[in-house]
PDB file of N, CA and C in Angstrom:
ATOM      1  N   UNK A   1      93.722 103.080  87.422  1.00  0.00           N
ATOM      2  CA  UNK A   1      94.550 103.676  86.393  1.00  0.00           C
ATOM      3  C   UNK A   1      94.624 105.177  86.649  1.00  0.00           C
ATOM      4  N   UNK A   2      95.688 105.581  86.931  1.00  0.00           N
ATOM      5  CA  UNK A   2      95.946 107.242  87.113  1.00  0.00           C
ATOM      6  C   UNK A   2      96.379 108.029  85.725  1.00  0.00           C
ATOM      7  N   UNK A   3      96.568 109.215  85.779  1.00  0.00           N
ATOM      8  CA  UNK A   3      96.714 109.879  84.801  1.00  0.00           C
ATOM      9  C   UNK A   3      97.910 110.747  84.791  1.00  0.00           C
ATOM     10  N   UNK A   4      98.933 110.957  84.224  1.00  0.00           N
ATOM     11  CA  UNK A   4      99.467 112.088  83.919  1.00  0.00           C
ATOM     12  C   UNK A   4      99.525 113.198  82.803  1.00  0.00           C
ATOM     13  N   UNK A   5     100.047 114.356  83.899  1.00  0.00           N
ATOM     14  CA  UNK A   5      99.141 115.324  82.814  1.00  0.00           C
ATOM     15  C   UNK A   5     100.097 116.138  82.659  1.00  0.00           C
ATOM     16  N   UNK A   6     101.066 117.184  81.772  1.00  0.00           N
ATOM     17  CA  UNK A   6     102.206 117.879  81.348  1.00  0.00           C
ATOM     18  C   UNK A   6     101.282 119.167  80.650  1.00  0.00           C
ATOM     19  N   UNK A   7     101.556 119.977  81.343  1.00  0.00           N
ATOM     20  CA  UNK A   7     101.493 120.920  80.327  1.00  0.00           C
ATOM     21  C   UNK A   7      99.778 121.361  79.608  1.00  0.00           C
ATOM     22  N   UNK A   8      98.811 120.597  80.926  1.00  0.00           N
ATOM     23  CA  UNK A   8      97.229 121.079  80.531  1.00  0.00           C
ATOM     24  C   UNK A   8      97.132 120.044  79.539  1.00  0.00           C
ATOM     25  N   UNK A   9      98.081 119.931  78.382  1.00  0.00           N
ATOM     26  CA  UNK A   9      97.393 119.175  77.199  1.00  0.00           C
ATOM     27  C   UNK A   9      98.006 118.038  77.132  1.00  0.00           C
ATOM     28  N   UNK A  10      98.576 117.463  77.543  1.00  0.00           N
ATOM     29  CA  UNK A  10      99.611 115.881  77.034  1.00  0.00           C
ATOM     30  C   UNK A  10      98.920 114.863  78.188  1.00  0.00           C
ATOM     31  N   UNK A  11      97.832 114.118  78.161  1.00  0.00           N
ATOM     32  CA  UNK A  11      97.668 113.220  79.023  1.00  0.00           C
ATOM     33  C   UNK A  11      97.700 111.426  78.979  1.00  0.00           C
ATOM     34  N   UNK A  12      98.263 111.303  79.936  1.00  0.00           N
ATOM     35  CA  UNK A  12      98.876 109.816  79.615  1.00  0.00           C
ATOM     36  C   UNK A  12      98.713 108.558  80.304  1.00  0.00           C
ATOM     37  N   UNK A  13      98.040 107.449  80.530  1.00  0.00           N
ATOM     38  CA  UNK A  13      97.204 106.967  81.324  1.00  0.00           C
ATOM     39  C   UNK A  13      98.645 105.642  82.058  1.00  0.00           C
ATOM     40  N   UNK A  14      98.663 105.733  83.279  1.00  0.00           N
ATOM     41  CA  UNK A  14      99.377 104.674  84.027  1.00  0.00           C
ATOM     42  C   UNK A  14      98.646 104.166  85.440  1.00  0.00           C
ATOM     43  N   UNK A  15      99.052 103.140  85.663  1.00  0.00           N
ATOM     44  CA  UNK A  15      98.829 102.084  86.362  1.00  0.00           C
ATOM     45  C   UNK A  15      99.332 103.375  87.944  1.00  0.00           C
ATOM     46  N   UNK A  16      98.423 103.352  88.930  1.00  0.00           N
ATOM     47  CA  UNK A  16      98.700 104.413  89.800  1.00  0.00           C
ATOM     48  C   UNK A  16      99.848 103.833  90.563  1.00  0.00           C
ATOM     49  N   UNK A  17     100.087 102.836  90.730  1.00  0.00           N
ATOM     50  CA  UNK A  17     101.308 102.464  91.286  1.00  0.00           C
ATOM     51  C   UNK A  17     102.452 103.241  90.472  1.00  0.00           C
ATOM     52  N   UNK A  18     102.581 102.819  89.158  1.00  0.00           N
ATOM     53  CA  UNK A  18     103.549 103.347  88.541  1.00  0.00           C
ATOM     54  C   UNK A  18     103.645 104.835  88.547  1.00  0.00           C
ATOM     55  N   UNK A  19     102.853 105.353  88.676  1.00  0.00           N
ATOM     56  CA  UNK A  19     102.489 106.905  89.066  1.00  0.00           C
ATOM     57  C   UNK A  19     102.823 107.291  90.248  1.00  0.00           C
ATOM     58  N   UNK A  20     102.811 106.428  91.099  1.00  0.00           N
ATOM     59  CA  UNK A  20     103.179 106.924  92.662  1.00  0.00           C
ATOM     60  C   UNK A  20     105.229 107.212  92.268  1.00  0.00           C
ATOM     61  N   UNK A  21     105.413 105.776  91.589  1.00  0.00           N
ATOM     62  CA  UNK A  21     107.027 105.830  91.476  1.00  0.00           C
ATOM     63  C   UNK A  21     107.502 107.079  90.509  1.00  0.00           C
ATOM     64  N   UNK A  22     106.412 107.618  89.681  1.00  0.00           N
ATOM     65  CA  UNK A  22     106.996 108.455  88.838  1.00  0.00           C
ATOM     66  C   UNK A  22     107.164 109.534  89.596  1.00  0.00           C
ATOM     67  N   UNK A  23     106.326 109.967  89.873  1.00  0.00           N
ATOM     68  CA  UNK A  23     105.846 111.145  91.043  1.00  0.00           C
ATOM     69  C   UNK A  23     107.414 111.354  91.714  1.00  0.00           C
ATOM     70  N   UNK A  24     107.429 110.302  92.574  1.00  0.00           N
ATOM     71  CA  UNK A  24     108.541 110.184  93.314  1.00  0.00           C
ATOM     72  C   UNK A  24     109.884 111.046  92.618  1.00  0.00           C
ATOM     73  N   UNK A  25     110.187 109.916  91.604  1.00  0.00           N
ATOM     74  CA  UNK A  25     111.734 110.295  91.204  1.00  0.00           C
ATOM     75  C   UNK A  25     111.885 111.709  89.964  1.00  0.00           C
ATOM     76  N   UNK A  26     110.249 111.976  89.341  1.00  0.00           N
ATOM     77  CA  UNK A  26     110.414 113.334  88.694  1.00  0.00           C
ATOM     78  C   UNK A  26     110.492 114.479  89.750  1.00  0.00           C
ATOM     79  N   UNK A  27     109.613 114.108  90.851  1.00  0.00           N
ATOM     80  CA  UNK A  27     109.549 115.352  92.206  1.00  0.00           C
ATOM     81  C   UNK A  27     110.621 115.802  92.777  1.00  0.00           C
ATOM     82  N   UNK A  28     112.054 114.800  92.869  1.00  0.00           N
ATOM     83  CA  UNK A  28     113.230 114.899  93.201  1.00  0.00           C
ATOM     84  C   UNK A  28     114.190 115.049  92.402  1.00  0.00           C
ATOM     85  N   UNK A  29     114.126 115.301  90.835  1.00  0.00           N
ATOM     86  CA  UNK A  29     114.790 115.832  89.830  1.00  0.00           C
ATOM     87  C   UNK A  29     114.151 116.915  89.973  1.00  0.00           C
ATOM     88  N   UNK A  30     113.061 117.666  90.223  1.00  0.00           N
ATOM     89  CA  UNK A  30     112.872 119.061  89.974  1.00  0.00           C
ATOM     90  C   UNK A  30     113.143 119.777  90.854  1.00  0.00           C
ATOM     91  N   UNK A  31     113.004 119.203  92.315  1.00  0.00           N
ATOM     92  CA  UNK A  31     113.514 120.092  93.392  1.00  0.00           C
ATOM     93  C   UNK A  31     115.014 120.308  93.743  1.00  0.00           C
ATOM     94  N   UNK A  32     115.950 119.522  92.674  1.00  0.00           N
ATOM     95  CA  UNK A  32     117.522 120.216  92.636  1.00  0.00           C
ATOM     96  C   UNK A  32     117.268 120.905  91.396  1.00  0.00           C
ATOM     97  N   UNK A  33     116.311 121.186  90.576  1.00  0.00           N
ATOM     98  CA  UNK A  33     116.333 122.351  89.790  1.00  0.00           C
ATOM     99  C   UNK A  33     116.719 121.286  88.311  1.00  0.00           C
ATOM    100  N   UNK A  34     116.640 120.510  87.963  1.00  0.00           N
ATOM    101  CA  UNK A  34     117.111 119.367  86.709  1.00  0.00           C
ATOM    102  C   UNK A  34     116.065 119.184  85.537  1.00  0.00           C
ATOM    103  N   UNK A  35     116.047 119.511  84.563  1.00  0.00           N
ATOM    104  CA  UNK A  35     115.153 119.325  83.468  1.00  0.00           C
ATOM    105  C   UNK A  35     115.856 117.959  82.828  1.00  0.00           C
ATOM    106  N   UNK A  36     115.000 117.520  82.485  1.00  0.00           N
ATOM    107  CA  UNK A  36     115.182 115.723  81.560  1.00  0.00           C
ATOM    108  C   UNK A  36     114.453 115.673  81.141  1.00  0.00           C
ATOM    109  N   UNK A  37     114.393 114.517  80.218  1.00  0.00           N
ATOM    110  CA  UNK A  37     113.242 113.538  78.983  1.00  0.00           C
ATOM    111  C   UNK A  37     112.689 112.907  79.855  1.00  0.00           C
ATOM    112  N   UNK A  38     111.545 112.631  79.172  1.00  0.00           N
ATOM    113  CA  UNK A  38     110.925 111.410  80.432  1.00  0.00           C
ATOM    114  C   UNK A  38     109.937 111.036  78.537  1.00  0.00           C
ATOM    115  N   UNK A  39     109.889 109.654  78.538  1.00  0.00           N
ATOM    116  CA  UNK A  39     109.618 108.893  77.345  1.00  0.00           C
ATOM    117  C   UNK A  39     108.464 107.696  77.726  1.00  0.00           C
ATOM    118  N   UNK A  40     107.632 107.708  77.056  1.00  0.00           N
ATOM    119  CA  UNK A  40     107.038 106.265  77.380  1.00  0.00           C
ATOM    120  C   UNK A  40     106.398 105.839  75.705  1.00  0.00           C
ATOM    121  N   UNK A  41     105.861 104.674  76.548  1.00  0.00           N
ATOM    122  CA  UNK A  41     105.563 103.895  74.882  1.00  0.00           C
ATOM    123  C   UNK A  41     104.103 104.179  74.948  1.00  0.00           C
ATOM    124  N   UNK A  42     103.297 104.606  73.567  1.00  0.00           N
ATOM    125  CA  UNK A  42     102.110 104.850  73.286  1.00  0.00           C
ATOM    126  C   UNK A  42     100.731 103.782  73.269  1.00  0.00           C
ATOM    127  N   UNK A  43      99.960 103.789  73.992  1.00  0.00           N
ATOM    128  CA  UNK A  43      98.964 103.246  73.904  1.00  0.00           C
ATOM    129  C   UNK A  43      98.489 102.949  72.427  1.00  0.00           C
ATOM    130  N   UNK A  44      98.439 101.406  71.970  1.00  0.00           N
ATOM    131  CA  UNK A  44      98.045 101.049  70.526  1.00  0.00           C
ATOM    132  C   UNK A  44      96.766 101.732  69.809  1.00  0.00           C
ATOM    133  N   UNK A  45      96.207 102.378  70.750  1.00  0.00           N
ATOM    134  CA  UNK A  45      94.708 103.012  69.966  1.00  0.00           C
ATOM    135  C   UNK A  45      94.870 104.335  69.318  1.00  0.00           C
ATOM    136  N   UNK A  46      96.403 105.033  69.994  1.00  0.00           N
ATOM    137  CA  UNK A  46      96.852 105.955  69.024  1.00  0.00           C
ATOM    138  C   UNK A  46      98.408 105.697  68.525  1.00  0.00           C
ATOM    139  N   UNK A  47      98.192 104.400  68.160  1.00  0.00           N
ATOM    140  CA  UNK A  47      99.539 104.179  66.983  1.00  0.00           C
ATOM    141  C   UNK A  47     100.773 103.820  67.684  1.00  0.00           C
ATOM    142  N   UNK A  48     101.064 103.387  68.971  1.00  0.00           N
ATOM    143  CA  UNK A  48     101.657 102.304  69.415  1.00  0.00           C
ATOM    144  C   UNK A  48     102.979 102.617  68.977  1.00  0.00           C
ATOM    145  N   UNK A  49     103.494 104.409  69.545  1.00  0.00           N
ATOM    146  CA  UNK A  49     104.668 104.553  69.325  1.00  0.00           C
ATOM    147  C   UNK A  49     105.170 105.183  70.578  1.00  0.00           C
ATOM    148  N   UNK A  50     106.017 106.149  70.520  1.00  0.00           N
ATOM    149  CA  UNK A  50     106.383 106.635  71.782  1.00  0.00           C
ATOM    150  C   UNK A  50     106.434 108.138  71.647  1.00  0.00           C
ATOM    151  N   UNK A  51     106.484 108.933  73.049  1.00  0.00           N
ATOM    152  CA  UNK A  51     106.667 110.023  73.032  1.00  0.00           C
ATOM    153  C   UNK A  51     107.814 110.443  73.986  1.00  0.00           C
ATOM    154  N   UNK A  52     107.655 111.511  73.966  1.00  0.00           N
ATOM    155  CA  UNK A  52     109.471 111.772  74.839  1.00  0.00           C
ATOM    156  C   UNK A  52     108.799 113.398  75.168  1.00  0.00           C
ATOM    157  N   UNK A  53     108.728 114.197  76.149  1.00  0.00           N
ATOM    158  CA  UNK A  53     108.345 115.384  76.501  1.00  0.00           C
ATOM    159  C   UNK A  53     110.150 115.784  77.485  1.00  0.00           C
ATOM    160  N   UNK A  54     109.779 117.204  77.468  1.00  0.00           N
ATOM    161  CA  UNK A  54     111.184 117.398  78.147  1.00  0.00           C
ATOM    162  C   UNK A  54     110.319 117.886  79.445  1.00  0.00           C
ATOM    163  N   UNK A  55     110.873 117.382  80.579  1.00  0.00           N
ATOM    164  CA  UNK A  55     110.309 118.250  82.044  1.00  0.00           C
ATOM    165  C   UNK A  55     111.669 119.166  82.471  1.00  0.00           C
ATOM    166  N   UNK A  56     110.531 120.168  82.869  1.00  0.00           N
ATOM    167  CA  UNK A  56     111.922 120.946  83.872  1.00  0.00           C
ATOM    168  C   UNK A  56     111.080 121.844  84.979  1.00  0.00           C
ATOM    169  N   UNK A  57     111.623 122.777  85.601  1.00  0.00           N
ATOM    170  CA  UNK A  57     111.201 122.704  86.716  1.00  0.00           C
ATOM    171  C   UNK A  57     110.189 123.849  86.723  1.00  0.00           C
ATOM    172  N   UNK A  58     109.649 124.194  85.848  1.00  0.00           N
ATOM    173  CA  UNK A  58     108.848 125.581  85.467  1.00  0.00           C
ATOM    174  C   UNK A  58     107.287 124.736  84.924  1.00  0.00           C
ATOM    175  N   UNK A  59     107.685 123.249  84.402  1.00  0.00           N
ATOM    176  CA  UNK A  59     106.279 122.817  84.056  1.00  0.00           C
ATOM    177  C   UNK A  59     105.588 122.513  84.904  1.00  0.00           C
ATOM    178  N   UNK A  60     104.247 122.540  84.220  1.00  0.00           N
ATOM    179  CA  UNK A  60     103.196 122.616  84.915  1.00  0.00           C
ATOM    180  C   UNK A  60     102.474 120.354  84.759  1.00  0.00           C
ATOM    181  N   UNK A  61     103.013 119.686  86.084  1.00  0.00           N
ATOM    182  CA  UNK A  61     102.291 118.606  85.791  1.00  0.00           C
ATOM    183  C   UNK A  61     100.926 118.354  86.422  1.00  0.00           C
ATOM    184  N   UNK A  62     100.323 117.696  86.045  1.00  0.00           N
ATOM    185  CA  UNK A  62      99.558 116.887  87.169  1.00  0.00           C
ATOM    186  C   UNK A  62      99.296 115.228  87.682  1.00  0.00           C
ATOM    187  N   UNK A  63      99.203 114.898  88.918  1.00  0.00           N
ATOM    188  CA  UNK A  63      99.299 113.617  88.799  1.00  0.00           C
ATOM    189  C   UNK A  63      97.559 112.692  89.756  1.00  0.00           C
ATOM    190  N   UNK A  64      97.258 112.314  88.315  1.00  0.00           N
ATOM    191  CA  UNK A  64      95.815 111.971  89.160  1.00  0.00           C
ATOM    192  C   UNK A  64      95.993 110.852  89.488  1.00  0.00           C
ATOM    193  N   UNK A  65      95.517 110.241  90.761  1.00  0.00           N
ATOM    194  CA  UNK A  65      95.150 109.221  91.527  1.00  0.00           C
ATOM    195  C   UNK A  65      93.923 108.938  91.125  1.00  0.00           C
ATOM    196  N   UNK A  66      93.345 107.108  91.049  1.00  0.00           N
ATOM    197  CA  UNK A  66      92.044 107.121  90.909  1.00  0.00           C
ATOM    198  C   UNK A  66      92.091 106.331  91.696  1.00  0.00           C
ATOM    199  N   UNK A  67      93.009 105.523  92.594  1.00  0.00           N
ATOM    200  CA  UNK A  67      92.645 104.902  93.686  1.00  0.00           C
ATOM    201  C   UNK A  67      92.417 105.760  95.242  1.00  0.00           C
ATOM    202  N   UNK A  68      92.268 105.271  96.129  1.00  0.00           N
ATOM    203  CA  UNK A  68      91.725 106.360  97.558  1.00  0.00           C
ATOM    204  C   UNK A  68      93.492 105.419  97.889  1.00  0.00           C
ATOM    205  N   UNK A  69      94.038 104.731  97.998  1.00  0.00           N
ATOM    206  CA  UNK A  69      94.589 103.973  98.749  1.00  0.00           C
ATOM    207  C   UNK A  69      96.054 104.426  98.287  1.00  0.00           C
ATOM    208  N   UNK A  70      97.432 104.672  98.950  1.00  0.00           N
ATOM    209  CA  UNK A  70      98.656 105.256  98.460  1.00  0.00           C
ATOM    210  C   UNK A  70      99.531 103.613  98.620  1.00  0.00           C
ATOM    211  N   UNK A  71     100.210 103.512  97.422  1.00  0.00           N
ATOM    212  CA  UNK A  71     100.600 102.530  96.666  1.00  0.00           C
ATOM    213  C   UNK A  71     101.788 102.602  98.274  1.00  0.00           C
ATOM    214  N   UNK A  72     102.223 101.470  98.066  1.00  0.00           N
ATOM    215  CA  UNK A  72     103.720 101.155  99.196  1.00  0.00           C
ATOM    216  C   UNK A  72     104.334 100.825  97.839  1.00  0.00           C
ATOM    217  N   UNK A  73     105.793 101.796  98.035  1.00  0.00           N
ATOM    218  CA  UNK A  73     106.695 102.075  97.466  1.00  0.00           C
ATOM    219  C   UNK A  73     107.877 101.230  97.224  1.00  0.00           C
ATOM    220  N   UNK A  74     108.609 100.850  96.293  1.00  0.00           N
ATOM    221  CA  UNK A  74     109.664  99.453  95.966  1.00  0.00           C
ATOM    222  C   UNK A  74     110.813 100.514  95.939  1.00  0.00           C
ATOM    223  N   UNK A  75     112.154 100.218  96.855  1.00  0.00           N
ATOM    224  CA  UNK A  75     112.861 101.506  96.811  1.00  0.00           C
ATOM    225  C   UNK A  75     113.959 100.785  95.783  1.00  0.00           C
ATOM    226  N   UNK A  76     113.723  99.515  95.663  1.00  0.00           N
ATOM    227  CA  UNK A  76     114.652  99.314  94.329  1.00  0.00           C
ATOM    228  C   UNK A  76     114.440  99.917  92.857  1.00  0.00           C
ATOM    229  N   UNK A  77     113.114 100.196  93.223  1.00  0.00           N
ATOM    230  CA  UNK A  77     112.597 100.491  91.394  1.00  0.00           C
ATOM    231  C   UNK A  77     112.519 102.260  91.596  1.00  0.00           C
ATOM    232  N   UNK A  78     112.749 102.461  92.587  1.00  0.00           N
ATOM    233  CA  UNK A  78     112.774 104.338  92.486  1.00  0.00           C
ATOM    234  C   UNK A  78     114.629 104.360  92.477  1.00  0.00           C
ATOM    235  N   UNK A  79     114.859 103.623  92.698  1.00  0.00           N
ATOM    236  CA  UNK A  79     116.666 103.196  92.442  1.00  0.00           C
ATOM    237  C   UNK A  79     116.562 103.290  91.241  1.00  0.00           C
ATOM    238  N   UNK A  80     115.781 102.218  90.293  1.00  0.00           N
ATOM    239  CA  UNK A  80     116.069 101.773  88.864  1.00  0.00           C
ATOM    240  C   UNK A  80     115.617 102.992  87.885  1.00  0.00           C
ATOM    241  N   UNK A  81     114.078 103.330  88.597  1.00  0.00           N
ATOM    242  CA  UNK A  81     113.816 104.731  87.649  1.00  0.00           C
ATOM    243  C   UNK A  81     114.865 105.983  87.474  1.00  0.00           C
ATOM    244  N   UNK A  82     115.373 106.076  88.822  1.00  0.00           N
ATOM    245  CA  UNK A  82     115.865 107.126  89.182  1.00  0.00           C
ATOM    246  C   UNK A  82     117.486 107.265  88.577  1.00  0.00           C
ATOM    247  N   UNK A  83     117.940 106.027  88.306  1.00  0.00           N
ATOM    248  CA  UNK A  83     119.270 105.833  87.053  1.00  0.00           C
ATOM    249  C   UNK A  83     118.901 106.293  85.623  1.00  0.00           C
ATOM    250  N   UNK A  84     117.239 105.655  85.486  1.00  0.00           N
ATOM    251  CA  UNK A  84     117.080 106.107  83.947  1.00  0.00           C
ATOM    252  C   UNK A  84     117.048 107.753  84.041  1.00  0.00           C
ATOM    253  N   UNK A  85     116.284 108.187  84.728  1.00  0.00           N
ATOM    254  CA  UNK A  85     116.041 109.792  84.656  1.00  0.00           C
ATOM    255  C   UNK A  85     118.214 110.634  84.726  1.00  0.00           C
ATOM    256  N   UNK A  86     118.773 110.053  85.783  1.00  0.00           N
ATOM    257  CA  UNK A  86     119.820 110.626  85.094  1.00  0.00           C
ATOM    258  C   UNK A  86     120.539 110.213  83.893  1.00  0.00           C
ATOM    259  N   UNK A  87     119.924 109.678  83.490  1.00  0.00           N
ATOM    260  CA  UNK A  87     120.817 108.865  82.170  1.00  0.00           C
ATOM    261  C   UNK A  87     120.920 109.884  80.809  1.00  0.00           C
ATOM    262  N   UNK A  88     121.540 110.068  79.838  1.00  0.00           N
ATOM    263  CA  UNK A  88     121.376 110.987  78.807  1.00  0.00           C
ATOM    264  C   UNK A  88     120.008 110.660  77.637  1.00  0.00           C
ATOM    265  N   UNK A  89     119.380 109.149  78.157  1.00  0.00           N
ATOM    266  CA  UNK A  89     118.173 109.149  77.282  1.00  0.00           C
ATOM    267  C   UNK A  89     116.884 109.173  78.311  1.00  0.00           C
ATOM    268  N   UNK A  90     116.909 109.783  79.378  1.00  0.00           N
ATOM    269  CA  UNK A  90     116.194 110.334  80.354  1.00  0.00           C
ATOM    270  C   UNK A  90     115.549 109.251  81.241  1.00  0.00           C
ATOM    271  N   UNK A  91     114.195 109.470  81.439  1.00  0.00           N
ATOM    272  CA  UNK A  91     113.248 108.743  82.403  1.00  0.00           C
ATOM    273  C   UNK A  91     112.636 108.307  81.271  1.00  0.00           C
ATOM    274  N   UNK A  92     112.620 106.692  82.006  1.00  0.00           N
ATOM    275  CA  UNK A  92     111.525 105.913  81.272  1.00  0.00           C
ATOM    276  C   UNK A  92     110.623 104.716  81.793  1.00  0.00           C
ATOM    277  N   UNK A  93     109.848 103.995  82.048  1.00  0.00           N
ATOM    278  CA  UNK A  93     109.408 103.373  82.948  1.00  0.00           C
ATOM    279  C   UNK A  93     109.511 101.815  82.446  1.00  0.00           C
ATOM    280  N   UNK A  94     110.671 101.533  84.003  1.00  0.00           N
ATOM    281  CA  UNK A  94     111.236  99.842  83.503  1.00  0.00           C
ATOM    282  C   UNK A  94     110.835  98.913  84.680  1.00  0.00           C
ATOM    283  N   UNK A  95     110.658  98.125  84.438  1.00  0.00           N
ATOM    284  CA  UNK A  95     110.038  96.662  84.912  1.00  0.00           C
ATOM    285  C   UNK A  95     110.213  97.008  86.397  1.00  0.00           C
ATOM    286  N   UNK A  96     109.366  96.558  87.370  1.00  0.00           N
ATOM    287  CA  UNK A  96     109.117  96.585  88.891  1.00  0.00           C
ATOM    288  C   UNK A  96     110.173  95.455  89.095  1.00  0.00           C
ATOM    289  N   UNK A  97     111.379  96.070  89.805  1.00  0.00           N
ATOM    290  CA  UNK A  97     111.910  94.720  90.653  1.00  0.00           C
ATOM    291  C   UNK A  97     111.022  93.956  91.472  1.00  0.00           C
ATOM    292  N   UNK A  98     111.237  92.811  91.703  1.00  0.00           N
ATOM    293  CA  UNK A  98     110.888  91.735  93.104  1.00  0.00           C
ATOM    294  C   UNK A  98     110.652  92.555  94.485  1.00  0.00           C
ATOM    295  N   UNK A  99     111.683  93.113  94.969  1.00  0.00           N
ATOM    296  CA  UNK A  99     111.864  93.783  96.025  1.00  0.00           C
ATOM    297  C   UNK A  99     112.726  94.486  96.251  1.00  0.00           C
ATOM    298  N   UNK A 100     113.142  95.552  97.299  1.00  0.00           N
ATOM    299  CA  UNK A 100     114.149  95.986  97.059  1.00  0.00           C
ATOM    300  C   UNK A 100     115.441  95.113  97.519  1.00  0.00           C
ATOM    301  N   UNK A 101     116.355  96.003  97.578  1.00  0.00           N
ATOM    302  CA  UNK A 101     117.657  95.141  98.004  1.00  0.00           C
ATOM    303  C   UNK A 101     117.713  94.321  99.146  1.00  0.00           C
ATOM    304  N   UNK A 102     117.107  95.380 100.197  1.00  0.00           N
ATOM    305  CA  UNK A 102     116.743  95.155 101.934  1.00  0.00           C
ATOM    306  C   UNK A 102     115.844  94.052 101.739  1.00  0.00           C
ATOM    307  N   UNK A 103     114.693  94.041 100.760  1.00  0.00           N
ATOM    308  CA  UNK A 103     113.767  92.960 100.609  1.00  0.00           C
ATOM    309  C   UNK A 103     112.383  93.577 101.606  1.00  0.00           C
ATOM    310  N   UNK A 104     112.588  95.109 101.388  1.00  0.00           N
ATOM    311  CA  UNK A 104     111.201  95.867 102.006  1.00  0.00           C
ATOM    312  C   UNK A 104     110.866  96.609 100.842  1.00  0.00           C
ATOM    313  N   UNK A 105     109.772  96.860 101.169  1.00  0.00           N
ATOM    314  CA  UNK A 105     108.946  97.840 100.275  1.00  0.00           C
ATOM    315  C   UNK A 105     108.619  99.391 101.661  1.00  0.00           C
ATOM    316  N   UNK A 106     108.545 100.268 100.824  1.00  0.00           N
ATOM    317  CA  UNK A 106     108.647 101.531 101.689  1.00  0.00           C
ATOM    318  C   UNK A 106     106.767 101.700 101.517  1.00  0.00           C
ATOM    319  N   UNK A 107     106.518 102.252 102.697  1.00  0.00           N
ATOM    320  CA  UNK A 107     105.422 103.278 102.488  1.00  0.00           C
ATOM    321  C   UNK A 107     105.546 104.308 102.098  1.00  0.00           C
ATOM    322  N   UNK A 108     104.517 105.254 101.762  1.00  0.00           N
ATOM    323  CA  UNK A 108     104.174 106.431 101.791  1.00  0.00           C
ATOM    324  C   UNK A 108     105.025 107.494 102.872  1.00  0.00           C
ATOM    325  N   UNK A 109     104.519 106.370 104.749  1.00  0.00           N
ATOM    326  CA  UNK A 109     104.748 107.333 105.417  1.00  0.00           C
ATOM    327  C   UNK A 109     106.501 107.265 106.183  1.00  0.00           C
ATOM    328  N   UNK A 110     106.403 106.124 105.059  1.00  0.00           N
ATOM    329  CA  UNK A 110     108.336 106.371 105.445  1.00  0.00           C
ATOM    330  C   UNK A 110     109.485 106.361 104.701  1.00  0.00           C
ATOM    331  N   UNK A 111     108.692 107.118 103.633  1.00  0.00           N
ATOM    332  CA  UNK A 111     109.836 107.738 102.763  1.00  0.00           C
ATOM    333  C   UNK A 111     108.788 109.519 102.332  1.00  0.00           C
TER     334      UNK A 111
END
């Protein structure tokens, strides 16, 4: 389970896979300079609602790994994330396709 972290204080616990994909498609909205929502649903132990933070390219994130091992990448679902993040209700994290289109999964070292 990895962590994300916004801003020193907002930390938010995901599955490091899903963290590898977030990583991905927020890292490439900030390096054309793009601020968006990015939303997820709240863990039930604090009330099992949602939050919505705005990123842009001045914040400060962090993204912890707790595995040693770098997830291989689904380029359909950095497709699928990467529609929500331009969308007008931002980034949000939706279901892992099967595979991608090609029916490969990317590594690390080739994307």
């Amino acid at each position: 389970m990895g962590k994300f972290i916004y801003e020193g204080s907002i930390k938010v616990d995901f599955d490091d896979r899903v963290l590898a994909h977030l990583q991905l498609v927020i890292g490439s909205k900030l390096r054309r300079g793009e601020g968006f929502h990015f939303t997820w649903r709240d863990d039930p132990s604090i009330g099992d609602g949602r939050t919505t933070i705005w990123i842009h390219p001045q914040a400060s994130l962090v993204y912890k790994f707790y595995g040693s091992r770098k997830p291989a990448l689904n380029r359909a679902w950095i497709d699928a994330l990467s529609f929500t993040a331009n969308s007008p209700t931002g980034l949000y994290v939706v279901p892992e396709p099967a595979e991608s289109a090609d029916g490969r999964m990317l590594t690390d070292e080739a994307h």
